[in-house]
Protein backbone atom coordinates (compact mmCIF):
# COMPACT_ATOMS: atom_id res chain seq x y z
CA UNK A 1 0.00 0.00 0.00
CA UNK A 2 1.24 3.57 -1.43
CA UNK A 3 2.65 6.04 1.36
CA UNK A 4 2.06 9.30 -1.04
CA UNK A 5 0.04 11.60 1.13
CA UNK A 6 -3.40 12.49 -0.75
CA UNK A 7 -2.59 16.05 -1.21
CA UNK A 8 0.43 14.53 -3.71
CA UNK A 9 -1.67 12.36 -5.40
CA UNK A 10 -4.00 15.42 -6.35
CA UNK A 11 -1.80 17.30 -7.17
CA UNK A 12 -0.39 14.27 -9.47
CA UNK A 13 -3.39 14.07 -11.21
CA UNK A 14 -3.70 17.62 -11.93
CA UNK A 15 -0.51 17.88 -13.42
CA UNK A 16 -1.04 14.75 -15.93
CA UNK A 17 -4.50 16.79 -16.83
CA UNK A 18 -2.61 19.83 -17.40
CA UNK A 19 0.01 17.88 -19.98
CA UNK A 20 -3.07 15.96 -21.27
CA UNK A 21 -4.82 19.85 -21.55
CA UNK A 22 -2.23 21.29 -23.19
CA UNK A 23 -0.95 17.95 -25.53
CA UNK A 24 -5.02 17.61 -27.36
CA UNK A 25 -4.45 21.51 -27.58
CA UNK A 26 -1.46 21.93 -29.36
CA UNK A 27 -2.79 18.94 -31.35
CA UNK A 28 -6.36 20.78 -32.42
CA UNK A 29 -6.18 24.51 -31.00
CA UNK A 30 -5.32 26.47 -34.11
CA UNK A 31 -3.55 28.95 -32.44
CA UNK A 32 -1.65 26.60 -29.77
CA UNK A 33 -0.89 24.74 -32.90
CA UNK A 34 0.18 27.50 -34.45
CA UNK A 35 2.77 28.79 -31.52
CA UNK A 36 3.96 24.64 -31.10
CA UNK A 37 6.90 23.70 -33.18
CA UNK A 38 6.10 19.58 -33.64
CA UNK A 39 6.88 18.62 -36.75
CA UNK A 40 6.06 14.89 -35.79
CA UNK A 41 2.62 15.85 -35.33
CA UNK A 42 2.23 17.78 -38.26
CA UNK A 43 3.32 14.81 -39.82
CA UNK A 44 1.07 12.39 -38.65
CA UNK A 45 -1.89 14.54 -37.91
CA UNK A 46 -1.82 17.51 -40.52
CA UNK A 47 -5.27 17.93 -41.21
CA UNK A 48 -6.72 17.92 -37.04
CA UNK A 49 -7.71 21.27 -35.74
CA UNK A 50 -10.54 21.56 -33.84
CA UNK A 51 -13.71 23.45 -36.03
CA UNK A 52 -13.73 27.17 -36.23
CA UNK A 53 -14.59 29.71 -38.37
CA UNK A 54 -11.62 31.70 -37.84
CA UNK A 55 -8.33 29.64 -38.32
CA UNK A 56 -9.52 26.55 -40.31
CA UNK A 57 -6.76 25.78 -42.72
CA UNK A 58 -7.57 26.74 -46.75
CA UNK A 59 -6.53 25.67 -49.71
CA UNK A 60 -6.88 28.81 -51.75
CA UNK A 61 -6.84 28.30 -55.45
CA UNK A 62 -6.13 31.78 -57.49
CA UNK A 63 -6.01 31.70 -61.65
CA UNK A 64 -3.92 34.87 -62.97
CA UNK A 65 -3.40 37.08 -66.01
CA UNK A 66 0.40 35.14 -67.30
CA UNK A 67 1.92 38.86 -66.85
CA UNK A 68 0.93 39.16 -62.88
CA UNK A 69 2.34 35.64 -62.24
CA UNK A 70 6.14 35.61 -61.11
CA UNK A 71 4.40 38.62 -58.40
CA UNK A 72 1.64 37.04 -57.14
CA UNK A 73 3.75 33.69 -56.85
CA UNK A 74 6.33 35.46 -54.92
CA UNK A 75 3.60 37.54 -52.68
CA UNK A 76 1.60 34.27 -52.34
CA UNK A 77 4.95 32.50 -50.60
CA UNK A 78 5.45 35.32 -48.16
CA UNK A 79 1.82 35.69 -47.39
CA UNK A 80 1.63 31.66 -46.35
CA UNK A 81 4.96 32.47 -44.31
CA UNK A 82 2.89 34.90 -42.24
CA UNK A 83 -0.79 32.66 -42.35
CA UNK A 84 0.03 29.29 -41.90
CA UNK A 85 -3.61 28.72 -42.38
CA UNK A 86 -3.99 29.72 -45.61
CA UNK A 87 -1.95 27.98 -48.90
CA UNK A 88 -2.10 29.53 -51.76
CA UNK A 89 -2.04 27.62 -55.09
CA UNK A 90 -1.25 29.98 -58.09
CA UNK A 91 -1.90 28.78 -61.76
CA UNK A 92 -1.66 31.48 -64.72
CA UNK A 93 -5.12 31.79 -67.23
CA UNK A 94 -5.18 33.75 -70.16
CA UNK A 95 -8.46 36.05 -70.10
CA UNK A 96 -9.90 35.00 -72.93
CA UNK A 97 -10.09 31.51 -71.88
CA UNK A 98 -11.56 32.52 -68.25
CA UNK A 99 -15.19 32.28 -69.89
CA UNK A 100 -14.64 28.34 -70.56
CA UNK A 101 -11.99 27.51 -67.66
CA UNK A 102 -13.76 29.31 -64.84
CA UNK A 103 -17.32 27.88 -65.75
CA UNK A 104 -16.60 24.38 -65.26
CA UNK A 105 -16.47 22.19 -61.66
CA UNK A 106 -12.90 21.18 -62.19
CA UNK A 107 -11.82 24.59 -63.69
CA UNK A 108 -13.52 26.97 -60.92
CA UNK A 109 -10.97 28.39 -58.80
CA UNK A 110 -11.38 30.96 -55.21
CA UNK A 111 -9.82 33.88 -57.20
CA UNK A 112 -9.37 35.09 -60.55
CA UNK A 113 -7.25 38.15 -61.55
CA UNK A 114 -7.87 39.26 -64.49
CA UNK A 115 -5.87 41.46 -67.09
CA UNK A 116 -7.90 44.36 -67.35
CA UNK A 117 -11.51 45.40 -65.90
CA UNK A 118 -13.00 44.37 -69.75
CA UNK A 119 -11.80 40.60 -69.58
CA UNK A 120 -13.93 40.24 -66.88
CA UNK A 121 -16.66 41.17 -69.59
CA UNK A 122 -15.34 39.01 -72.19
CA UNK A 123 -15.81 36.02 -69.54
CA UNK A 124 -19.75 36.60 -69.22
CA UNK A 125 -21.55 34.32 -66.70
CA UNK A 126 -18.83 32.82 -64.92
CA UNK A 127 -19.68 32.85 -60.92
CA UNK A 128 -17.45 35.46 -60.05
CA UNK A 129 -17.75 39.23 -58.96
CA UNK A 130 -18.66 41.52 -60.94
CA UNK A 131 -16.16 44.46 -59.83
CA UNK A 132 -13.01 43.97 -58.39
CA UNK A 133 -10.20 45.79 -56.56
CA UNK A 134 -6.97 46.53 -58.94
CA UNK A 135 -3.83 45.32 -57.23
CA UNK A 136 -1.30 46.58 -60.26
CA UNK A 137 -1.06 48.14 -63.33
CA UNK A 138 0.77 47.38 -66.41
CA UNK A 139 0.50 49.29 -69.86
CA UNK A 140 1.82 48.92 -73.64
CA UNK A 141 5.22 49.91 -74.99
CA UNK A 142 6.72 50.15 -78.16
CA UNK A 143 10.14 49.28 -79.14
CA UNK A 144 12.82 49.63 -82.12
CA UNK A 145 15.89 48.57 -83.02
CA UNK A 146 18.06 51.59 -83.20
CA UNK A 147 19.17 51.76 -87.02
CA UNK A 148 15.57 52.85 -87.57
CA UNK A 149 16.81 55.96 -86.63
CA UNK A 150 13.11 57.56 -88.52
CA UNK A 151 11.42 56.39 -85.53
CA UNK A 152 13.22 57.99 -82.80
CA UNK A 153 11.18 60.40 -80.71
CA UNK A 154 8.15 59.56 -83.09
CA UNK A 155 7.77 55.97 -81.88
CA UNK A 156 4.01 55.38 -82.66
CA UNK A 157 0.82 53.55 -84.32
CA UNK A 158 1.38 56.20 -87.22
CA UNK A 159 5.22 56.22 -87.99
CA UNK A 160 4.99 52.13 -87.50
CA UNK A 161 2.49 52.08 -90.15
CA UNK A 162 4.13 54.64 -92.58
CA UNK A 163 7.48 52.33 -91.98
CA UNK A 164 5.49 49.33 -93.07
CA UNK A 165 3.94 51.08 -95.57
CA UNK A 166 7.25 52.06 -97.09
CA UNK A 167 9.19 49.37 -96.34
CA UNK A 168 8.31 45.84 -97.24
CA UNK A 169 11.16 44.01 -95.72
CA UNK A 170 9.74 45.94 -92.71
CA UNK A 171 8.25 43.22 -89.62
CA UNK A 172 6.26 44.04 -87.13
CA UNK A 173 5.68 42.32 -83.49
CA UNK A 174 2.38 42.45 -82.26
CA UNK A 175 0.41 40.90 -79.80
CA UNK A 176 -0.90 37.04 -80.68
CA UNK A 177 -4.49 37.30 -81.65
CA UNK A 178 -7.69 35.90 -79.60
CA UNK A 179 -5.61 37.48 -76.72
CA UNK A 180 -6.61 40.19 -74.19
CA UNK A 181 -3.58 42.13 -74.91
CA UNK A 182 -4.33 41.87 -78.80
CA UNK A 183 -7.29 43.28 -78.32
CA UNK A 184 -6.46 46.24 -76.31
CA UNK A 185 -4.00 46.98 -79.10
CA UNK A 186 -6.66 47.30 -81.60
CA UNK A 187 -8.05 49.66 -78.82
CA UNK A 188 -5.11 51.83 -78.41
CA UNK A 189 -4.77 51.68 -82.48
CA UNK A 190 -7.92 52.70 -83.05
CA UNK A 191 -7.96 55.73 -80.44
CA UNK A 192 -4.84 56.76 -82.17
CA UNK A 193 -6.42 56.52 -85.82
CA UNK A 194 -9.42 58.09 -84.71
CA UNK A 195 -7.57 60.82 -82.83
CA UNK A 196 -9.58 60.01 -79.58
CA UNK A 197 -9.45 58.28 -77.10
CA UNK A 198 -13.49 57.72 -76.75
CA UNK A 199 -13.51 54.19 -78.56
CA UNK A 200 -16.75 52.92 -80.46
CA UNK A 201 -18.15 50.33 -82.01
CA UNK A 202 -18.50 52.68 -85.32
CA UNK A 203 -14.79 53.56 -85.25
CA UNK A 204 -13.25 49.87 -84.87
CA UNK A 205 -15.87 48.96 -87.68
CA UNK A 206 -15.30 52.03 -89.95
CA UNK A 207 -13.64 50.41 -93.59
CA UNK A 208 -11.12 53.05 -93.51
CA UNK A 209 -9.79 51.73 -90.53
CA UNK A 210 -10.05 47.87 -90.82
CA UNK A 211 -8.01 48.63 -94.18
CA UNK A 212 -5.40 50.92 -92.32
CA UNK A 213 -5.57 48.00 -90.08
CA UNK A 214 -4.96 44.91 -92.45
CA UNK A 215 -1.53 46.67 -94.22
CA UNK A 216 -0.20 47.18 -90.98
CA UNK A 217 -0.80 43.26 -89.86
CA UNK A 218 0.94 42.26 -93.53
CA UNK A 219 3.91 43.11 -91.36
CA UNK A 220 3.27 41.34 -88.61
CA UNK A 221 4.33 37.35 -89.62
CA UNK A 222 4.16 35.71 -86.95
CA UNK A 223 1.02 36.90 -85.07
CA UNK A 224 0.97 33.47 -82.97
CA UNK A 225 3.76 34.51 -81.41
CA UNK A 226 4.24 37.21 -78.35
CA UNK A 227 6.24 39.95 -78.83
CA UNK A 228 8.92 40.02 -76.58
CA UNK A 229 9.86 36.16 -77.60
CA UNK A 230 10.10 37.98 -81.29
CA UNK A 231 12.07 40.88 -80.01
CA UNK A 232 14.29 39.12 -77.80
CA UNK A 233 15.93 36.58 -80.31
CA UNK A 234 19.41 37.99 -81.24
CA UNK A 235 18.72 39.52 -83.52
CA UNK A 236 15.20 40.69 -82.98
CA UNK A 237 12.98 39.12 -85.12
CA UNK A 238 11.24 42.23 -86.00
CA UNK A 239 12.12 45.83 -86.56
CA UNK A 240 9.20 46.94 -83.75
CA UNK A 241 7.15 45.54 -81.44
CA UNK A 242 4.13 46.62 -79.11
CA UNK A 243 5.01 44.88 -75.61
CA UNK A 244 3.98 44.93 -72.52
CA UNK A 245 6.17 47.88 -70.39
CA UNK A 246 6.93 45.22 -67.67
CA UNK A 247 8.73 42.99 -70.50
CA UNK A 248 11.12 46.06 -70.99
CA UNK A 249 13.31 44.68 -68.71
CA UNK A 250 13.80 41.74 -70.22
CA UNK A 251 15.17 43.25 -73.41
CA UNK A 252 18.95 44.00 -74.16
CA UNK A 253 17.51 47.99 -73.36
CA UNK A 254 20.72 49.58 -75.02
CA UNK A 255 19.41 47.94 -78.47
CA UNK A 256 16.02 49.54 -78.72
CA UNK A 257 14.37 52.70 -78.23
CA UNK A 258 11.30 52.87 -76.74
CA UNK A 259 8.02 54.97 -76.29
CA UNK A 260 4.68 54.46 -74.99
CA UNK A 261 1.67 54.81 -77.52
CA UNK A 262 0.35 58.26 -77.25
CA UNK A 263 -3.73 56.48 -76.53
CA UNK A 264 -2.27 53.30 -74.15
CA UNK A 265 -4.29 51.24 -72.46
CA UNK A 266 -4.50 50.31 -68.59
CA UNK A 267 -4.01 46.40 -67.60
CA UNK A 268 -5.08 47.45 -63.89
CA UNK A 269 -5.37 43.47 -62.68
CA UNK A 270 -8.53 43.44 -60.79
CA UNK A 271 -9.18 40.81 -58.34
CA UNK A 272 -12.43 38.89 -58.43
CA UNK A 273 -13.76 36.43 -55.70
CA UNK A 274 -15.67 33.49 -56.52
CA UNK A 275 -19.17 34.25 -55.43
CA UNK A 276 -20.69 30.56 -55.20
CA UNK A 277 -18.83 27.45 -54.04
CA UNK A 278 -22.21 24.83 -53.91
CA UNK A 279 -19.89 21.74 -52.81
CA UNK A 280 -18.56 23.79 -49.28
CA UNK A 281 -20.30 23.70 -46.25
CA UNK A 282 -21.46 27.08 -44.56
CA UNK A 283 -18.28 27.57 -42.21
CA UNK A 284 -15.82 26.26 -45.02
CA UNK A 285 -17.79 28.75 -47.36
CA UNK A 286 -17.10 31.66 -44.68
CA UNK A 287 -13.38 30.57 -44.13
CA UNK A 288 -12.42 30.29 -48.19
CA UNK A 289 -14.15 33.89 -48.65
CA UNK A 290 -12.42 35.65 -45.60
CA UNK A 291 -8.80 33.53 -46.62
CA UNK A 292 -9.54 35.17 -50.61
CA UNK A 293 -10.47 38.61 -48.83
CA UNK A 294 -7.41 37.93 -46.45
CA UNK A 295 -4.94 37.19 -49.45
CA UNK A 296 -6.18 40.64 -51.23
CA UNK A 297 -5.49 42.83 -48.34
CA UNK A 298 -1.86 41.32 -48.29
CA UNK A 299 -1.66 41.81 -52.52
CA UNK A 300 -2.21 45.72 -51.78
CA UNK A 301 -0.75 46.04 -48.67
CA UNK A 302 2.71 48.26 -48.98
CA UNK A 303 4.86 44.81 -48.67
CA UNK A 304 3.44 43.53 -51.45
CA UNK A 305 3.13 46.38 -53.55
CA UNK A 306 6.67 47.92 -52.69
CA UNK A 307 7.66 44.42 -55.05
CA UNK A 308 6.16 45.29 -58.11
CA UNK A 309 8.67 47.48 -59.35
CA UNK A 310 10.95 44.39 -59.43
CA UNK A 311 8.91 42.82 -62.14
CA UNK A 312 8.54 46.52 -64.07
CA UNK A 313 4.82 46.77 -62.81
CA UNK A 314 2.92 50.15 -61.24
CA UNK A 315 1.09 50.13 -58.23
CA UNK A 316 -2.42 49.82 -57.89
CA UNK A 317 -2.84 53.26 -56.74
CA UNK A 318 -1.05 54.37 -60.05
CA UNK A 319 -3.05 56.80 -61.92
CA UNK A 320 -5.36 55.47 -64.84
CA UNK A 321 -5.35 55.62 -67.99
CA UNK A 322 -6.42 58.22 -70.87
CA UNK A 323 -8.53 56.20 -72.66
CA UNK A 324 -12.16 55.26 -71.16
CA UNK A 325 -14.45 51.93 -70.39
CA UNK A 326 -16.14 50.26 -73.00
CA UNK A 327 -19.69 49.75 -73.52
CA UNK A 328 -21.27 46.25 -74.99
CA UNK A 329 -20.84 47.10 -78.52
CA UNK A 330 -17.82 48.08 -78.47
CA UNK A 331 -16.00 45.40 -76.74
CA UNK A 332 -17.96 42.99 -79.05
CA UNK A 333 -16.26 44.77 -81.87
CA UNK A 334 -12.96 44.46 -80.15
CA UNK A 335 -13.24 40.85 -79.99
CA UNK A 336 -13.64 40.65 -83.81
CA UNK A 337 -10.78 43.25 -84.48
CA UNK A 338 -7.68 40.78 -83.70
């Protein structure tokens, strides 16, 4: 028979309950778990947390525009160093393809950013927001090889087509059709043709223009193609281009001059969230929405946005562009202009 006074044995069994307290918490609190380095239990048990709204772990899928990737790849690894709740899975989707992608089961994913507020248009039905925040900016730029010495300082939709015009061994790099970026072009080359920057649906169908339109494309071979992979080839594959200004950087700079089209147009990247997700229950519906609300805060906080002049992109904040938003017809038309 056991000497150990009672007042031991208490205080025995309190301790074990305390261990025991603190061993199922560390196991299934979220924020015990959070604080406990135990990489043998995150091992064997990764997916036990005990239910809550507030700190159940997300997968958070996010589809975006190809020339926001490398960004929100590298802002999506230091956002999951600082919410170890949240993963974020980042897959690129070209806007004109968001329409089909984004409306199927397999396809759907929490977040879409998209290249420009009128993809989102171009996409229709899909079961996504219909206005979203901007978390960059990005714009055309167009680019010569020096010896066309004619072009410097007048670098434009006009001297490009006068040096086609005039030139046949003269090639052109343009933006591959059935594109989002091909069919801003025809916007900014239509705003410069029309000398405004109010597009319509009358000015991208006017004759005069489509014809304008067609000499300059008979120097544009290789419209299947981006432009910067055409410009970048030593040597260039083409005597101008219309790129993107945060490909500048990856051109051999001293090569090329380089001016931005007098009507440009905005990508300003706005971020959609999914607004239905029918195979989630309510609290896993509340926890993907506030993880996707969660991982836009962190795209435009100043961490994240102090980064995007490492991949030659402009804050959100940046001011817009001179050209303005298109109405139905027009963007129909724009989808039939490239």
């Amino acid at each position: 028979m056991t000497n150990t006074p009672t007042v031991n044995r208490i205080l025995f069994g309190l301790y074990v309950l305390a261990i025991l307290a603190v061993g199922v918490a560390a196991l299934i609190w979220p924020t015990m778990r959070n604080a406990a380095y135990a990489p043998l239990r995150d091992l064997l048990f990764p997916n036990v947390y005990l239910p809550t709204n507030a700190s159940a772990p997300v997968q958070l899928s996010v589809a975006v525009a190809p020339a926001l990737g490398d960004w929100v790849k590298a802002s999506a690894t230091q956002f999951t160093a600082k919410n170890h709740f949240i993963k974020v899975n980042v897959t690129e989707l070209r806007g004109l393809n968001a329409g089909n992608q984004l409306n199927t089961l397999t396809g759907q994913t929490d977040v879409w950013i998209a290249e420009a507020d009128f993809a989102r248009a171009t996409a229709a039905s899909i079961p996504y927001e219909t206005q979203g925040k901007s978390v960059a900016q990005d714009s055309f730029l167009w680019v010569a090889v020096k010896s066309h010495k004619e072009l410097s300082g007048n670098l434009g939709w006009q001297s490009i087509g006068s040096a086609a015009a005039n030139n046949r061994q003269f090639q052109l790099a343009m933006p591959p059709t059935q594109s989002i970026e091909g069919m801003a072009a025809c916007w900014s080359a239509a705003a410069d043709f029309a000398r405004s920057p109010n597009v319509t649906a009358a000015q991208l169908n006017d004759p005069a223009f489509r014809k304008w339109l067609e000499h300059l494309f008979q120097a544009a071979p290789d419209r299947n193609r981006g432009s910067l992979d055409q410009m970048a080839t030593r040597p260039p594959q083409a005597d101008a281009g219309l790129i993107l200004n945060s490909d500048w950087s990856q051109l051999a700079q001293d090569a090329f001059i380089a001016e931005p089209p007098a009507n440009n147009v905005i990508f300003n990247f706005p971020y959609y969230v999914r607004t239905t997700w029918p195979d989630l229950q309510p609290d896993e519906l509340t926890a993907r929405q506030d993880a996707a609300n969660t991982f836009r805060d962190y795209l435009l906080s100043d961490e994240a946005q102090s980064q995007l002049t490492n991949y030659g992109l402009k804050r959100a904040a940046s001011s817009s562009g001179p050209l303005a938003q298109l109405d139905d017809a027009t963007l129909r038309a724009l989808q039939f202009c490239w």
